[in-house]
N, C-alpha and C. Protein backbone atom coordinates (compact mmCIF):
# COMPACT_ATOMS: atom_id res chain seq x y z
N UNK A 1 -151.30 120.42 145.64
CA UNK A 1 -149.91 120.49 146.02
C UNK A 1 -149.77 121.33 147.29
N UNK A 2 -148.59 120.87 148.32
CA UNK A 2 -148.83 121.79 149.74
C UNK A 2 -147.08 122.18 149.42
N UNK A 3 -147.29 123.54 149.45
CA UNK A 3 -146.42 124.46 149.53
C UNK A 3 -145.86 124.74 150.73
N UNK A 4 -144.58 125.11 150.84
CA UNK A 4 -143.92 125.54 152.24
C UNK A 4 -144.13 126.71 152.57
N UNK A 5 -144.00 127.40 153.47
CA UNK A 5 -144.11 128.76 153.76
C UNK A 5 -143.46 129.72 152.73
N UNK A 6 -141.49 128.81 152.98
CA UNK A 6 -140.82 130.03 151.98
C UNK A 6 -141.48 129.48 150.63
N UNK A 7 -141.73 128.40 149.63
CA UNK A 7 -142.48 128.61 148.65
C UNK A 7 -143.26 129.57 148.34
N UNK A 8 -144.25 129.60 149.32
CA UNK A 8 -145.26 130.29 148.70
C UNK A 8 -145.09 131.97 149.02
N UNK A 9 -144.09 132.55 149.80
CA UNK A 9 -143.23 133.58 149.97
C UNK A 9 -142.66 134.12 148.33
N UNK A 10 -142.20 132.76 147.67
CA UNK A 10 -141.06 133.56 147.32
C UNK A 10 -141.94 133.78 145.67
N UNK A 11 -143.40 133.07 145.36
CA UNK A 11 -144.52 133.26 144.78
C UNK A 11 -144.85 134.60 145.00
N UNK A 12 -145.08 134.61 146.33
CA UNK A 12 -145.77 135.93 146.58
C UNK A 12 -145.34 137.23 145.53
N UNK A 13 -143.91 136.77 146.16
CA UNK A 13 -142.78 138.00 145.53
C UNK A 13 -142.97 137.85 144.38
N UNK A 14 -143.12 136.99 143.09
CA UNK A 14 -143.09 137.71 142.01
C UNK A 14 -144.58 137.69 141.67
N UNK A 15 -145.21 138.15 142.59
CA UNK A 15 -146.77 138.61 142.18
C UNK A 15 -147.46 137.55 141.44
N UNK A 16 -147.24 136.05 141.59
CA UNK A 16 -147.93 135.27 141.55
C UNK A 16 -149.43 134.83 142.07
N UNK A 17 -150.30 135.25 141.39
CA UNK A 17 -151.71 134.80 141.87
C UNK A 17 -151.98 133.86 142.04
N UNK A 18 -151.74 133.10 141.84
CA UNK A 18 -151.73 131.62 141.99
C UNK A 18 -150.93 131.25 144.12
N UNK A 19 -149.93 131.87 143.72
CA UNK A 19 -149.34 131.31 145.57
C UNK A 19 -150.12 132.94 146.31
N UNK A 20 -150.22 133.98 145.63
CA UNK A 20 -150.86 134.30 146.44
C UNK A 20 -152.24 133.93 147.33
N UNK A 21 -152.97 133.88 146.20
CA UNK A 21 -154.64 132.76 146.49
C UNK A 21 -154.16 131.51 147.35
N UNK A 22 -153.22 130.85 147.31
CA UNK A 22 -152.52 129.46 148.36
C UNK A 22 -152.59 130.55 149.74
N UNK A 23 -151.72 131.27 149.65
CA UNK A 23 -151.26 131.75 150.97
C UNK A 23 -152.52 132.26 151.67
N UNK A 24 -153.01 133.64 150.74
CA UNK A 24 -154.44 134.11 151.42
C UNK A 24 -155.32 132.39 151.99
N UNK A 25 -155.21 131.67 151.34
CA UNK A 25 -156.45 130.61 151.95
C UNK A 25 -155.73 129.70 153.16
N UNK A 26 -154.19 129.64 153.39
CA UNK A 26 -154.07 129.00 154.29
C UNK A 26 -153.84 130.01 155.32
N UNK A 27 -154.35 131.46 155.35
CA UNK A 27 -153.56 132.11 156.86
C UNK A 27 -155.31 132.72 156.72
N UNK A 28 -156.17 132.45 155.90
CA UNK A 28 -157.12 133.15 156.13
C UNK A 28 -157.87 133.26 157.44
N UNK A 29 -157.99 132.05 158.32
CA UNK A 29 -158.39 131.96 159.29
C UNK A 29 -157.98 132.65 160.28
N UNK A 30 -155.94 132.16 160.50
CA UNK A 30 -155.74 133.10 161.56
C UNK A 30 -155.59 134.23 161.52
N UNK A 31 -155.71 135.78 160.25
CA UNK A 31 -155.96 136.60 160.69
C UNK A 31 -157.14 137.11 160.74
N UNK A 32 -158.70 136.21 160.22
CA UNK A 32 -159.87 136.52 160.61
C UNK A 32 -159.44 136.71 162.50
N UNK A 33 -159.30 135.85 162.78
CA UNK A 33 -159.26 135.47 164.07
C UNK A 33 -158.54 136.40 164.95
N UNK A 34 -158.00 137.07 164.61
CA UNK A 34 -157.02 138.65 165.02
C UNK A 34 -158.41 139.33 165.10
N UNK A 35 -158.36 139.60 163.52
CA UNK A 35 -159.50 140.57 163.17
C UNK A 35 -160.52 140.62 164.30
N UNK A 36 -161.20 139.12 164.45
CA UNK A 36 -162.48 139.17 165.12
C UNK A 36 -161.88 139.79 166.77
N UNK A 37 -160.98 139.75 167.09
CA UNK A 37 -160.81 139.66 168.63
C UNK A 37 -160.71 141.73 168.43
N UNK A 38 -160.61 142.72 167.13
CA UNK A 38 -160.82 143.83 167.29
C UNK A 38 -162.04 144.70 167.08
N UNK A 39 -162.28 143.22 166.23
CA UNK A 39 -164.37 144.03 165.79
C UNK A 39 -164.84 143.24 166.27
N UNK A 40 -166.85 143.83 166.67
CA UNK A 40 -167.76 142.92 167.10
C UNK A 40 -168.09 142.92 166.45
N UNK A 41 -168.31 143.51 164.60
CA UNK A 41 -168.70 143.17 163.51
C UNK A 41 -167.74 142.30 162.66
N UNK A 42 -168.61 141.09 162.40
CA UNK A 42 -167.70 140.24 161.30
C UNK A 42 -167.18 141.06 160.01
N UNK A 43 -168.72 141.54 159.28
CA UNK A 43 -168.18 142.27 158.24
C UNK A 43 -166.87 143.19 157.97
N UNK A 44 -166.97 144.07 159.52
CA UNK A 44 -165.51 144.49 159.71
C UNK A 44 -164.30 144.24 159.44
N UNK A 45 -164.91 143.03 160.55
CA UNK A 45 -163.34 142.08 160.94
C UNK A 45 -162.89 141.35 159.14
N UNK A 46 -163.53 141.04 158.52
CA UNK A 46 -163.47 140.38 157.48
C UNK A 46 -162.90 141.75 156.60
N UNK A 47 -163.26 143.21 156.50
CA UNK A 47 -162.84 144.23 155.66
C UNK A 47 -161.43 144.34 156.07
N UNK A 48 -161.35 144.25 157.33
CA UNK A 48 -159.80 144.38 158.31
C UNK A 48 -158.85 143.11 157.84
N UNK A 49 -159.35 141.80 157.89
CA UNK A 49 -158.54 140.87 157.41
C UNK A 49 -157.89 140.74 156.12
N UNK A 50 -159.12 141.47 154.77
CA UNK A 50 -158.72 141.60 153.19
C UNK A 50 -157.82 142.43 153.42
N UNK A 51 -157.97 144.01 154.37
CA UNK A 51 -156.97 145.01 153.77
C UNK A 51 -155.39 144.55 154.01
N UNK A 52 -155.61 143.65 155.35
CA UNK A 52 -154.30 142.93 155.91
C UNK A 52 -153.30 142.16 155.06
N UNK A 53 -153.99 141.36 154.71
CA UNK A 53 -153.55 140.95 153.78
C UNK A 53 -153.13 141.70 152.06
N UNK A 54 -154.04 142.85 151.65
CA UNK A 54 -153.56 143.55 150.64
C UNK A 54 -152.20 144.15 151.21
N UNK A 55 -151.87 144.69 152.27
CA UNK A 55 -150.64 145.30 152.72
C UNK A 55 -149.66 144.75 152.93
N UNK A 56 -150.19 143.39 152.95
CA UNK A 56 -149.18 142.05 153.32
C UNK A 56 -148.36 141.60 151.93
N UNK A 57 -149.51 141.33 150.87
CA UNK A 57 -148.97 141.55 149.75
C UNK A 57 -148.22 142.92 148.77
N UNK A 58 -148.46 143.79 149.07
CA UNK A 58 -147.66 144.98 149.23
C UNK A 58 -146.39 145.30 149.43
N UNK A 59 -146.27 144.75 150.95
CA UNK A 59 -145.17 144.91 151.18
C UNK A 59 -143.88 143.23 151.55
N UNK A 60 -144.01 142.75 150.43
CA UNK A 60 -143.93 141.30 150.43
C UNK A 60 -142.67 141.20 150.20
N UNK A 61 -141.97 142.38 149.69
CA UNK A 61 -140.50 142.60 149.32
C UNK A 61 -139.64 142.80 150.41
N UNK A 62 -140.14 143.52 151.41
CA UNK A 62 -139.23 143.68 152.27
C UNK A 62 -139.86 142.38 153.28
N UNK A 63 -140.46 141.61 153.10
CA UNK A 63 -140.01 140.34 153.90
C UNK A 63 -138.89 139.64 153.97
N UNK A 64 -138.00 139.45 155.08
CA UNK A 64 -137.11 138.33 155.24
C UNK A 64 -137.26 137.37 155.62
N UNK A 65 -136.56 136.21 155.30
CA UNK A 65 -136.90 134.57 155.31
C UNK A 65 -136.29 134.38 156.52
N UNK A 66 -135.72 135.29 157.34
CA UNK A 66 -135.56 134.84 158.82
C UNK A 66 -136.92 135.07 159.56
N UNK A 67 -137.67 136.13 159.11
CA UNK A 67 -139.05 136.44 160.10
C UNK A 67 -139.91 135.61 159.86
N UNK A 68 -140.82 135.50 161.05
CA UNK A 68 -141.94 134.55 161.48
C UNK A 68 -143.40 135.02 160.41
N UNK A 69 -143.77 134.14 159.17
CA UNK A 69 -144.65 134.73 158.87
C UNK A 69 -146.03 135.34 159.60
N UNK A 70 -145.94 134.24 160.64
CA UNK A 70 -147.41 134.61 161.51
C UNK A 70 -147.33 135.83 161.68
N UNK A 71 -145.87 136.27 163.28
CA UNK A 71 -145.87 137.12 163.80
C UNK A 71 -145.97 138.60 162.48
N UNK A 72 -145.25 138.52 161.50
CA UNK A 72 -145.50 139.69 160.60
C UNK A 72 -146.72 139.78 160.27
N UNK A 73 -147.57 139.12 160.05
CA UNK A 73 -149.13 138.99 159.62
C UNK A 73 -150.02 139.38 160.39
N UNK A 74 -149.40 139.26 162.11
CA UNK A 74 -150.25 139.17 163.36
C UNK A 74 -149.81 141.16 163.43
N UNK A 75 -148.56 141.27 162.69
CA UNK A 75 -148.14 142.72 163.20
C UNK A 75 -149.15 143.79 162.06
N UNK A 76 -149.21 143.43 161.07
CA UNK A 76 -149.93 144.27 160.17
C UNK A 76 -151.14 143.96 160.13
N UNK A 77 -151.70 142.88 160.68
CA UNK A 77 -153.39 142.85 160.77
C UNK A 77 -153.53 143.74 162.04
N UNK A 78 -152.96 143.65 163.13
CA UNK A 78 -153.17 144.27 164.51
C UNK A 78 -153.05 146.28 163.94
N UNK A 79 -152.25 146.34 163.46
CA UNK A 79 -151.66 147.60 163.31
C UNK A 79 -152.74 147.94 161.93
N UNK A 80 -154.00 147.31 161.19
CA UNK A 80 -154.91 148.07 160.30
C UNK A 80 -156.02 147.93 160.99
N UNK A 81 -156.32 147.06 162.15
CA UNK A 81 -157.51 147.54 163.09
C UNK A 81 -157.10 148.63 163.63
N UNK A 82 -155.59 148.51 164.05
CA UNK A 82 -156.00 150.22 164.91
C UNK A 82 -156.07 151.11 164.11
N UNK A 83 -155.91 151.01 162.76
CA UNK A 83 -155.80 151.99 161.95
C UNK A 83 -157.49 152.16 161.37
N UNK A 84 -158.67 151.01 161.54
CA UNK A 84 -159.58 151.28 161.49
C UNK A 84 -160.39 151.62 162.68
N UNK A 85 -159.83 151.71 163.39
CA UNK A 85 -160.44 152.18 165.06
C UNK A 85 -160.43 153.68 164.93
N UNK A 86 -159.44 153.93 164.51
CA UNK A 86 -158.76 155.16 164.57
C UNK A 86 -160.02 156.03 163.49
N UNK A 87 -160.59 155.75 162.43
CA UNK A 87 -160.92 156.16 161.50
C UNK A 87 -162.69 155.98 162.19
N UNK A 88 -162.81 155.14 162.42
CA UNK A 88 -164.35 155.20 163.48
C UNK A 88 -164.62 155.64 164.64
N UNK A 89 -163.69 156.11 165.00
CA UNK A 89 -163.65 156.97 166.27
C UNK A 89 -162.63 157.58 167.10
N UNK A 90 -162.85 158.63 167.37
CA UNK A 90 -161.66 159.13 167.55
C UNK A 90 -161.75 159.66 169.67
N UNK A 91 -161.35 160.01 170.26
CA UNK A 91 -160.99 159.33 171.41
C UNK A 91 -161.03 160.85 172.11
N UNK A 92 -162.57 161.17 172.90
CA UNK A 92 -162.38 162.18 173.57
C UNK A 92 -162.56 162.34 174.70
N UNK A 93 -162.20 163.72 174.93
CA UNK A 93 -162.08 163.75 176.57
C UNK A 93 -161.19 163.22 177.53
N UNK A 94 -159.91 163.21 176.62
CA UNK A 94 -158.78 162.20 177.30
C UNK A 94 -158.06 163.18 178.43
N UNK A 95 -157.93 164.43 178.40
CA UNK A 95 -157.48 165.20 179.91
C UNK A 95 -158.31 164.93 180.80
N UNK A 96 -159.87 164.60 180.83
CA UNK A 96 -160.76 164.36 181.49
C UNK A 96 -160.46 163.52 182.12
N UNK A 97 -160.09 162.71 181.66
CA UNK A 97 -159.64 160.82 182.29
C UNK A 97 -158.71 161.06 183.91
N UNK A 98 -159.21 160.39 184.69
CA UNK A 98 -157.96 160.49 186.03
C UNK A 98 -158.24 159.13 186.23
N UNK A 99 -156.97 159.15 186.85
CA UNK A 99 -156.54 157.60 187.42
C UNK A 99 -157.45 156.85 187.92
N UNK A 100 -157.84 155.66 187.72
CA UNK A 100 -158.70 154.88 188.85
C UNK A 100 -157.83 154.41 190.11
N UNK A 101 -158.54 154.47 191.15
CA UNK A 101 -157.80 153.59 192.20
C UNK A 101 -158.57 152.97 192.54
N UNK A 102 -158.17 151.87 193.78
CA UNK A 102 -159.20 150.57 194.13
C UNK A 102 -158.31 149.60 194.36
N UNK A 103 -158.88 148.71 195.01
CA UNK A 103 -158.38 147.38 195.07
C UNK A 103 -158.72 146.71 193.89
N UNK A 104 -159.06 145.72 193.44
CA UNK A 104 -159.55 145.12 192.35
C UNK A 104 -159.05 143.58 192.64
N UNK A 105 -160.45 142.72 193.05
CA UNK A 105 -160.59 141.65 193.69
C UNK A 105 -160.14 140.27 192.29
N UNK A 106 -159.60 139.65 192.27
CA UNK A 106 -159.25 138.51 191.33
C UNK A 106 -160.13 137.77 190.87
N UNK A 107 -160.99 137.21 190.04
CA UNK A 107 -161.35 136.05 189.96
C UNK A 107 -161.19 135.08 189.26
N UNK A 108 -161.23 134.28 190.31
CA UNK A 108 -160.56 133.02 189.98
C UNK A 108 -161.31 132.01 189.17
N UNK A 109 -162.56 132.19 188.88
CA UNK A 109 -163.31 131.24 187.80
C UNK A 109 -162.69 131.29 186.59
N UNK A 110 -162.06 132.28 185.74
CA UNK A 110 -161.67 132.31 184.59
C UNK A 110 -161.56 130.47 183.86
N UNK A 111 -160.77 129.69 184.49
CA UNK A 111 -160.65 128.43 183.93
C UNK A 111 -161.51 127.54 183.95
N UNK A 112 -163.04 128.28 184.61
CA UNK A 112 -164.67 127.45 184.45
C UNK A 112 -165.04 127.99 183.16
N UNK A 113 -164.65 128.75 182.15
CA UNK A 113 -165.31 129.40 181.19
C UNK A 113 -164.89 128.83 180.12
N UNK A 114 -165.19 128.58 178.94
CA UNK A 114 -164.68 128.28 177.58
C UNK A 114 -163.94 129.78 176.93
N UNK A 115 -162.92 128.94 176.13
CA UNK A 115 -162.51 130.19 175.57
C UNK A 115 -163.53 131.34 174.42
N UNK A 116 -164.31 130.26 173.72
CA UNK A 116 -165.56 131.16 173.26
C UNK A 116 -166.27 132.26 174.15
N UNK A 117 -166.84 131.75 175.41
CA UNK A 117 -166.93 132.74 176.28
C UNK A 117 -166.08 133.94 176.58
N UNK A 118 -164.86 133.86 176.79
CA UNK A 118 -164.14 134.88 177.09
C UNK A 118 -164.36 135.53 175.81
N UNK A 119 -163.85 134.99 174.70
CA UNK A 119 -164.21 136.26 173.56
C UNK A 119 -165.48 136.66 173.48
N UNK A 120 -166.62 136.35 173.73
CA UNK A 120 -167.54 136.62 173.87
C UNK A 120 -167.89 138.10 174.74
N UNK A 121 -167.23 137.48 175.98
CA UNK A 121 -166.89 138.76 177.36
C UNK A 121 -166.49 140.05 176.58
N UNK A 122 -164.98 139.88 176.12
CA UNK A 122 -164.49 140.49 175.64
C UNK A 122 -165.22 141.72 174.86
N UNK A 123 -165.79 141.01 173.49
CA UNK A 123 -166.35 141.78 172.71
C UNK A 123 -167.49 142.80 173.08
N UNK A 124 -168.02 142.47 174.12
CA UNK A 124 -169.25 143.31 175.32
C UNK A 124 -168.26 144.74 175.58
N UNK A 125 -167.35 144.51 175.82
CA UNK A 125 -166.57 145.74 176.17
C UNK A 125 -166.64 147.16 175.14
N UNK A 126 -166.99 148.21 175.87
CA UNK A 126 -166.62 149.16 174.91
C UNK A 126 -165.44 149.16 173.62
N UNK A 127 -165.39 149.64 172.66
CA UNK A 127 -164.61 149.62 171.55
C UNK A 127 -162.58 150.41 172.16
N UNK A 128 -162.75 151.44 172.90
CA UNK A 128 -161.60 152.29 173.31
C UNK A 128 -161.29 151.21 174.18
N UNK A 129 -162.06 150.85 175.48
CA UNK A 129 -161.53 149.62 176.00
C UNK A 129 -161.06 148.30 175.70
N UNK A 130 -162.07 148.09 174.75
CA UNK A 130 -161.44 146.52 174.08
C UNK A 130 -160.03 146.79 173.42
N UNK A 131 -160.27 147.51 172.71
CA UNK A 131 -158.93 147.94 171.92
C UNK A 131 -157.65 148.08 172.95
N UNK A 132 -157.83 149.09 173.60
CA UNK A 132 -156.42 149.00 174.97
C UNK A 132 -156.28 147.63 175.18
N UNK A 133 -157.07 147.01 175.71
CA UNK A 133 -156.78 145.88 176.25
C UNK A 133 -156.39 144.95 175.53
N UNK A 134 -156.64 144.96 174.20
CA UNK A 134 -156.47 143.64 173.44
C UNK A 134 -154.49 143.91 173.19
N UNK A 135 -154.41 144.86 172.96
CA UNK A 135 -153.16 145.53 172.83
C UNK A 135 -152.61 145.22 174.04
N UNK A 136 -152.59 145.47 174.82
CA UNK A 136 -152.05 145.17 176.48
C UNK A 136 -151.26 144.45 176.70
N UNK A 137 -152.98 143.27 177.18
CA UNK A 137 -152.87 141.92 177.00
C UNK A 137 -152.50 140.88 176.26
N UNK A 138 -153.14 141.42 175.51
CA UNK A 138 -152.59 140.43 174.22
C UNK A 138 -151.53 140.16 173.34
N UNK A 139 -151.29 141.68 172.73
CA UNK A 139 -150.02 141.72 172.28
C UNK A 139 -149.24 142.39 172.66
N UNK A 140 -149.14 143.07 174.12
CA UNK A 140 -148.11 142.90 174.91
C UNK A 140 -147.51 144.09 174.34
N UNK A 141 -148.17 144.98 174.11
CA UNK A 141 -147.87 146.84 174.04
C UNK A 141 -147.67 147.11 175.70
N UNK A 142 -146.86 148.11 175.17
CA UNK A 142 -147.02 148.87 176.61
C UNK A 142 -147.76 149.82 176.46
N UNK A 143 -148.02 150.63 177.77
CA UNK A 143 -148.92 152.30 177.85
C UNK A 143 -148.57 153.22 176.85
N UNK A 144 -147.04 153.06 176.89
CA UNK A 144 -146.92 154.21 176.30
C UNK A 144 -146.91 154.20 174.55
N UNK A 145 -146.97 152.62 173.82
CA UNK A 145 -146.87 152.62 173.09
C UNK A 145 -148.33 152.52 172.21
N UNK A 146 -148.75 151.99 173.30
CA UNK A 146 -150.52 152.14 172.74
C UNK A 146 -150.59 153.78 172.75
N UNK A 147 -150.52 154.61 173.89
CA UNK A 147 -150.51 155.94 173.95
C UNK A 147 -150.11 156.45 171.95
N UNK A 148 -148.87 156.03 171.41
CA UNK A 148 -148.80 156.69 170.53
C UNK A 148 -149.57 155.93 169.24
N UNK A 149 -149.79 154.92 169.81
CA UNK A 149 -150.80 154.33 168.06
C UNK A 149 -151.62 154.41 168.10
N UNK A 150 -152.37 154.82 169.50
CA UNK A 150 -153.94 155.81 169.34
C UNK A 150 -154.24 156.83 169.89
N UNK A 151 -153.49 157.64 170.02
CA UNK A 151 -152.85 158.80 170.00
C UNK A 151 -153.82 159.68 171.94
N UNK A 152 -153.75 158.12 172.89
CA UNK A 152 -153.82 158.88 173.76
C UNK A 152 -152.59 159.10 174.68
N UNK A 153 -152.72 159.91 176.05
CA UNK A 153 -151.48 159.80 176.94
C UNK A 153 -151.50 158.14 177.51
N UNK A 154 -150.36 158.17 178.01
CA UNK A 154 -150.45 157.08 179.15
C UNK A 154 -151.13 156.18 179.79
N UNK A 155 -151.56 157.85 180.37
CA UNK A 155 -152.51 157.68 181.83
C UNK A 155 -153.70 157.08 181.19
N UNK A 156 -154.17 157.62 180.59
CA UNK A 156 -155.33 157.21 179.31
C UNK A 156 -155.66 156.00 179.29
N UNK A 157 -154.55 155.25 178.74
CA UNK A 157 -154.35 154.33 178.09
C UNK A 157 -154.95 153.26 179.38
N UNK A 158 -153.82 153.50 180.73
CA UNK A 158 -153.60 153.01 182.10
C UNK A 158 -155.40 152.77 182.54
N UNK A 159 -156.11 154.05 182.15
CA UNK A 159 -157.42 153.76 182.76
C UNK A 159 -158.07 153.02 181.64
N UNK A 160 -158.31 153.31 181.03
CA UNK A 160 -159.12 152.83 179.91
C UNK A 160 -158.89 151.04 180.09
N UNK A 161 -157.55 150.65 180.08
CA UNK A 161 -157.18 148.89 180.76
C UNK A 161 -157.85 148.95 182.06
N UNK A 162 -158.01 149.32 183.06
CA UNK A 162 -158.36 149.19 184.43
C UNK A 162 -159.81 149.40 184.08
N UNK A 163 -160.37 150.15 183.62
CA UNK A 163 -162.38 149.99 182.92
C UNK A 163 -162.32 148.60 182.44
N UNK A 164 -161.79 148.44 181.60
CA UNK A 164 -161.56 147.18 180.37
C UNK A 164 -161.63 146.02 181.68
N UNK A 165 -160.95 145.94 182.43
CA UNK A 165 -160.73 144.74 183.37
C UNK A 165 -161.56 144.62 184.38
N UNK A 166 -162.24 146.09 184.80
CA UNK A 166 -163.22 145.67 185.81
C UNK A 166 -164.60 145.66 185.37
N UNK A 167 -164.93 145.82 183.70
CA UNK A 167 -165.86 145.26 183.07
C UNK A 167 -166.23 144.24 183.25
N UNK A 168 -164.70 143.55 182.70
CA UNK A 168 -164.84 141.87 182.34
C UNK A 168 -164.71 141.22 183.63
N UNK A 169 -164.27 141.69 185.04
CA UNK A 169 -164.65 141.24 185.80
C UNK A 169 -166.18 140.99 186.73
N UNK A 170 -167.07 142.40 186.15
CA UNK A 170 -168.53 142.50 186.49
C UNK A 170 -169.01 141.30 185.51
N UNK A 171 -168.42 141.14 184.31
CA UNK A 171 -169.14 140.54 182.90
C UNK A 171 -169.24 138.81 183.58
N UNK A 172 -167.68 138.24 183.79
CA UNK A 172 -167.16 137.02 184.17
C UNK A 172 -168.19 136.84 185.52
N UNK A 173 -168.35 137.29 186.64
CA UNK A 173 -169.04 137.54 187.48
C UNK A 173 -170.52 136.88 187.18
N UNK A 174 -171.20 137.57 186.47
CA UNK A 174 -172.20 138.37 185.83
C UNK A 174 -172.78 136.88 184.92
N UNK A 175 -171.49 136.07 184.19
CA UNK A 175 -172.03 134.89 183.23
C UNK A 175 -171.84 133.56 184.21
N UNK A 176 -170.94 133.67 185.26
CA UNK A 176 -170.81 132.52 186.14
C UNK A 176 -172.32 132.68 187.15
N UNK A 177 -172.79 133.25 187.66
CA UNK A 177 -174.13 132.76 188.05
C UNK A 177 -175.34 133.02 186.83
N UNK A 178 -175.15 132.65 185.72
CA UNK A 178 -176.41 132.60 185.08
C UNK A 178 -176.03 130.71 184.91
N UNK A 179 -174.75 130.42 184.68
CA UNK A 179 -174.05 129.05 184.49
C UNK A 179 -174.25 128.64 185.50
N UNK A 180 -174.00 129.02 186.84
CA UNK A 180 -174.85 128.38 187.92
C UNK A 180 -175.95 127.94 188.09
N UNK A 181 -177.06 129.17 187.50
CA UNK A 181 -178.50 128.89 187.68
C UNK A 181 -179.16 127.79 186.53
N UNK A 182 -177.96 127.54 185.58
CA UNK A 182 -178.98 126.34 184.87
C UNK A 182 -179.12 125.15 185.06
């Protein structure tokens, strides 16, 4: 039987195992797929996706049937990686940090690459960097708000994206002539 979203919502709510097990198996993928874009360990990403979902079911009451299940799913899986980032490492030497400056040259191959590749890129990145950036970019935090959910300043935050980008620009660089040379 294929259940609707609010169906299997309104299951959820009375602690139905049955629509819960439905729901966990039809969103399982896309918040592995969160998950994976914050760990380079699956096992992780997979510990990060169960707890996501335990919190999801948790807090299943104060869901409203106007909100986007994804986006709520995408908000509490994103928000227990940083909460396991946070718990594997903690972030020093952040007065140390000064601004980068530079030009910082574009490249334009990005749309020669598969998207596997880019996550691939990605995951090469240091853990403080990937993390800023995935936040950034991706879900469209600002400085200052990453600043308070991983408890650096700003500026911090500001460099740590500008490392993050001129990584993946040495990285992108770096995989387009090995793709050349074959």
């Amino acid at each position: 039987m294929k259940w609707t979203d609010q169906e299997l919502i309104e299951g959820c709510k009375r602690r139905s195992a049955k629509y819960e097990e439905v729901f966990y198996k039809k969103y399982y993928g896309y918040v592995m797929g969160i998950s994976l874009s914050y760990s380079k360990e699956k096992a992780l990403a997979d510990e990060i996706a169960n707890d996501s979902f335990l919190k999801f079911f948790g807090s299943i009451k104060k869901f409203d049937d106007f909100q986007s299940v994804k986006a709520w799913l995408r908000r509490i899986t994103v928000n227990t990686a940083i909460d396991y980032f946070r718990k594997q490492k903690k972030f020093q030497n952040q007065s140390d940090v000064s601004e980068e400056t530079g030009v910082f040259h574009e490249v334009n191959a990005l749309q020669d690459l598969a998207f596997q590749d880019i996550i691939n890129l990605i995951n090469l990145l240091q853990e403080d960097h990937k993390m800023v950036f995935n936040l950034y970019e991706i879900e469209g935090y600002s400085h200052k708000e990453i600043g308070e959910k991983l408890g650096l300043t700003e500026s911090s935050s500001r460099v740590y994206l500008a490392r993050a980008k001129s990584e993946l620009r040495k990285l992108v660089s770096i995989h387009l002539k090995e793709y050349e040379g074959r």
